[in-house]
C-alpha atoms as a PDB file:
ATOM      1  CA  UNK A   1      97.261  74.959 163.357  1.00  0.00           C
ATOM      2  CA  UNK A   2      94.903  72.417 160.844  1.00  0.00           C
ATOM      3  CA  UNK A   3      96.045  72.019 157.314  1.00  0.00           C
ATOM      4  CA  UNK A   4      95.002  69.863 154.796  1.00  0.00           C
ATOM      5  CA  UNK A   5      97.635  66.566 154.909  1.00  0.00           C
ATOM      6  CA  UNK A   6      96.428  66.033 151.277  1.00  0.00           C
ATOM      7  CA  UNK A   7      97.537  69.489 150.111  1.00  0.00           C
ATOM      8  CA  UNK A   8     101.384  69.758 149.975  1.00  0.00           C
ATOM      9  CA  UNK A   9     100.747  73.891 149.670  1.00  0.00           C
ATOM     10  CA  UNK A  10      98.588  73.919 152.758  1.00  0.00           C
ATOM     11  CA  UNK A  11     101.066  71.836 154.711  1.00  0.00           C
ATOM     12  CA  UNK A  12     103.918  74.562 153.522  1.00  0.00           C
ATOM     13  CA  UNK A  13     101.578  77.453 154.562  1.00  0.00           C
ATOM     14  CA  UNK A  14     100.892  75.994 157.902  1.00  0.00           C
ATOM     15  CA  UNK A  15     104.727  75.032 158.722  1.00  0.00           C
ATOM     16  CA  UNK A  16     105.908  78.715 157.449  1.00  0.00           C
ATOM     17  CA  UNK A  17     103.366  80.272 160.331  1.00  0.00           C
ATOM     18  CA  UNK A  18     104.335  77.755 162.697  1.00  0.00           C
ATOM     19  CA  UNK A  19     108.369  79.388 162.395  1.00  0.00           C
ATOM     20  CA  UNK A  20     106.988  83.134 161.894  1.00  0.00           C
ATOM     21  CA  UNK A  21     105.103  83.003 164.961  1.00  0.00           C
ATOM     22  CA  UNK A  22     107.478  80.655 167.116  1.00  0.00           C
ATOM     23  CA  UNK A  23     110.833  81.121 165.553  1.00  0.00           C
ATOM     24  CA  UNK A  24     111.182  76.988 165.007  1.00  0.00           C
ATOM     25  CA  UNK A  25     109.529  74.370 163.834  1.00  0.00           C
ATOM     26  CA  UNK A  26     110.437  70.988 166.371  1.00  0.00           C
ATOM     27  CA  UNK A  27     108.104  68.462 165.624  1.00  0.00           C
ATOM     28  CA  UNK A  28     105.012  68.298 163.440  1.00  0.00           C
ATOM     29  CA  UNK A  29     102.144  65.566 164.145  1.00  0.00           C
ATOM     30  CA  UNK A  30     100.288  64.562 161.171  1.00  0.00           C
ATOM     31  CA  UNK A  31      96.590  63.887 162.668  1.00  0.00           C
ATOM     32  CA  UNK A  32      94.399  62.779 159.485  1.00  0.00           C
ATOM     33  CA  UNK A  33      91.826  59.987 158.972  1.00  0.00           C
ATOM     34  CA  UNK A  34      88.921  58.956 156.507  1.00  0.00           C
ATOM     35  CA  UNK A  35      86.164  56.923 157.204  1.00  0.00           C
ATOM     36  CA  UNK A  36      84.293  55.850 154.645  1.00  0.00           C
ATOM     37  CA  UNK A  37      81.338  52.897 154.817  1.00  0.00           C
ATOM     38  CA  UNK A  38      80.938  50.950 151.908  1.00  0.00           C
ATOM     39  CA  UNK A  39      81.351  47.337 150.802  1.00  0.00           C
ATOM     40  CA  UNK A  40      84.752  46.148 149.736  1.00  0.00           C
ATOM     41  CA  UNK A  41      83.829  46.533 145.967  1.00  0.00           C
ATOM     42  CA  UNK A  42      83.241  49.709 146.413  1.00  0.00           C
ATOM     43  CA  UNK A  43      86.405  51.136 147.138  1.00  0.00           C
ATOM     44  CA  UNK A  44      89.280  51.969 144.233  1.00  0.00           C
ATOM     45  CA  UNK A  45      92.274  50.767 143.802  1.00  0.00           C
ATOM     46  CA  UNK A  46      93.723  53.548 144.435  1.00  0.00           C
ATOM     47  CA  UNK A  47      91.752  54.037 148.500  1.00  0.00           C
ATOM     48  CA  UNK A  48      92.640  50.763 149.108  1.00  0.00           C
ATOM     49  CA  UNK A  49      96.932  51.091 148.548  1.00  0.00           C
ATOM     50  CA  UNK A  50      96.241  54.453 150.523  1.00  0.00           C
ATOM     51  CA  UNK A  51      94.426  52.649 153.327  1.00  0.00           C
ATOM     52  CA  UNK A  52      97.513  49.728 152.855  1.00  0.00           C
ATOM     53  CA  UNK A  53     100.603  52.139 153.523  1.00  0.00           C
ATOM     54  CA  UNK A  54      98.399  53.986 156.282  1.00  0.00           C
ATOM     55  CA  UNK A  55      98.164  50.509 158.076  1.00  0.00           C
ATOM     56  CA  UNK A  56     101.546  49.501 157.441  1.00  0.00           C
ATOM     57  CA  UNK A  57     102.725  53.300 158.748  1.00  0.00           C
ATOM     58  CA  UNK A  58     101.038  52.660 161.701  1.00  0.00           C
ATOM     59  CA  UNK A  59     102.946  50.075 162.884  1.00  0.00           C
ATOM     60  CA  UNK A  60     105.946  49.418 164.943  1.00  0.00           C
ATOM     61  CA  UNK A  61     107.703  47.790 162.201  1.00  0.00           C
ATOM     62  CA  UNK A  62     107.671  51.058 160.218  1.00  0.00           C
ATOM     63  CA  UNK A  63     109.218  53.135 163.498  1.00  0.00           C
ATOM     64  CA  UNK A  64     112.198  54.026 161.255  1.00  0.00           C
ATOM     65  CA  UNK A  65     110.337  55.985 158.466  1.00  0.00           C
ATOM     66  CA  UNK A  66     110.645  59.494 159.130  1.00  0.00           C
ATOM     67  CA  UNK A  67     110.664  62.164 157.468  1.00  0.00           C
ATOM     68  CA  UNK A  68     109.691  60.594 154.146  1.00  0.00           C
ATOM     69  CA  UNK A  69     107.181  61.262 151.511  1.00  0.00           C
ATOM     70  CA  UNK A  70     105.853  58.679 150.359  1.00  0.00           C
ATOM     71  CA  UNK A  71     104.497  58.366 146.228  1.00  0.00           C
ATOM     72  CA  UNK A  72     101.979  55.734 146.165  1.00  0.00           C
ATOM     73  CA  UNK A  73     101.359  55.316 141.963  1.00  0.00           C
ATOM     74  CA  UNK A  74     100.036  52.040 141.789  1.00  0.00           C
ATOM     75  CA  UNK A  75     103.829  51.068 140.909  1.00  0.00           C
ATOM     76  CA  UNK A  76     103.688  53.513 137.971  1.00  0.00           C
ATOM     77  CA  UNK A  77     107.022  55.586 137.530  1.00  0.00           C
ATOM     78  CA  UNK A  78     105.537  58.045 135.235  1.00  0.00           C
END
């Protein structure tokens, strides 16, 4: 099954067929990556925090965060 990782209803929609047509959902692998070819100055504040917590997700230093959602707001509450 694809679904969009950006979407939250897409990623609902593809877990809910996932238990209709198996009975259970075990494990779900989150495949996604951008590539994009610009010059540094190009990018926005907000791709580059994205591009940060994808980086720091990816290593093993962050092998205890699971099951999270993560907010990234530019350290805005609101």
């Amino acid at each position: 099954m694809k679904a969009d990782s950006a979407d939250p209803s897409a990623i609902r929609t593809a877990v809910a067929e996932a238990v209709q047509q198996l009975g259970t959902l075990d494990v779900a692998v989150v495949n996604a990556g951008v590539l994009r070819l610009a010059s540094v100055e190009a990018f926005t504040l907000e791709e580059t925090e994205v591009a940060r917590l994808v980086a720091y997700l990816a290593r093993p230093e962050a092998g205890f965060v699971t099951g999270s959602a993560i907010t990234i707001n530019g350290g805005c509450l609101a």
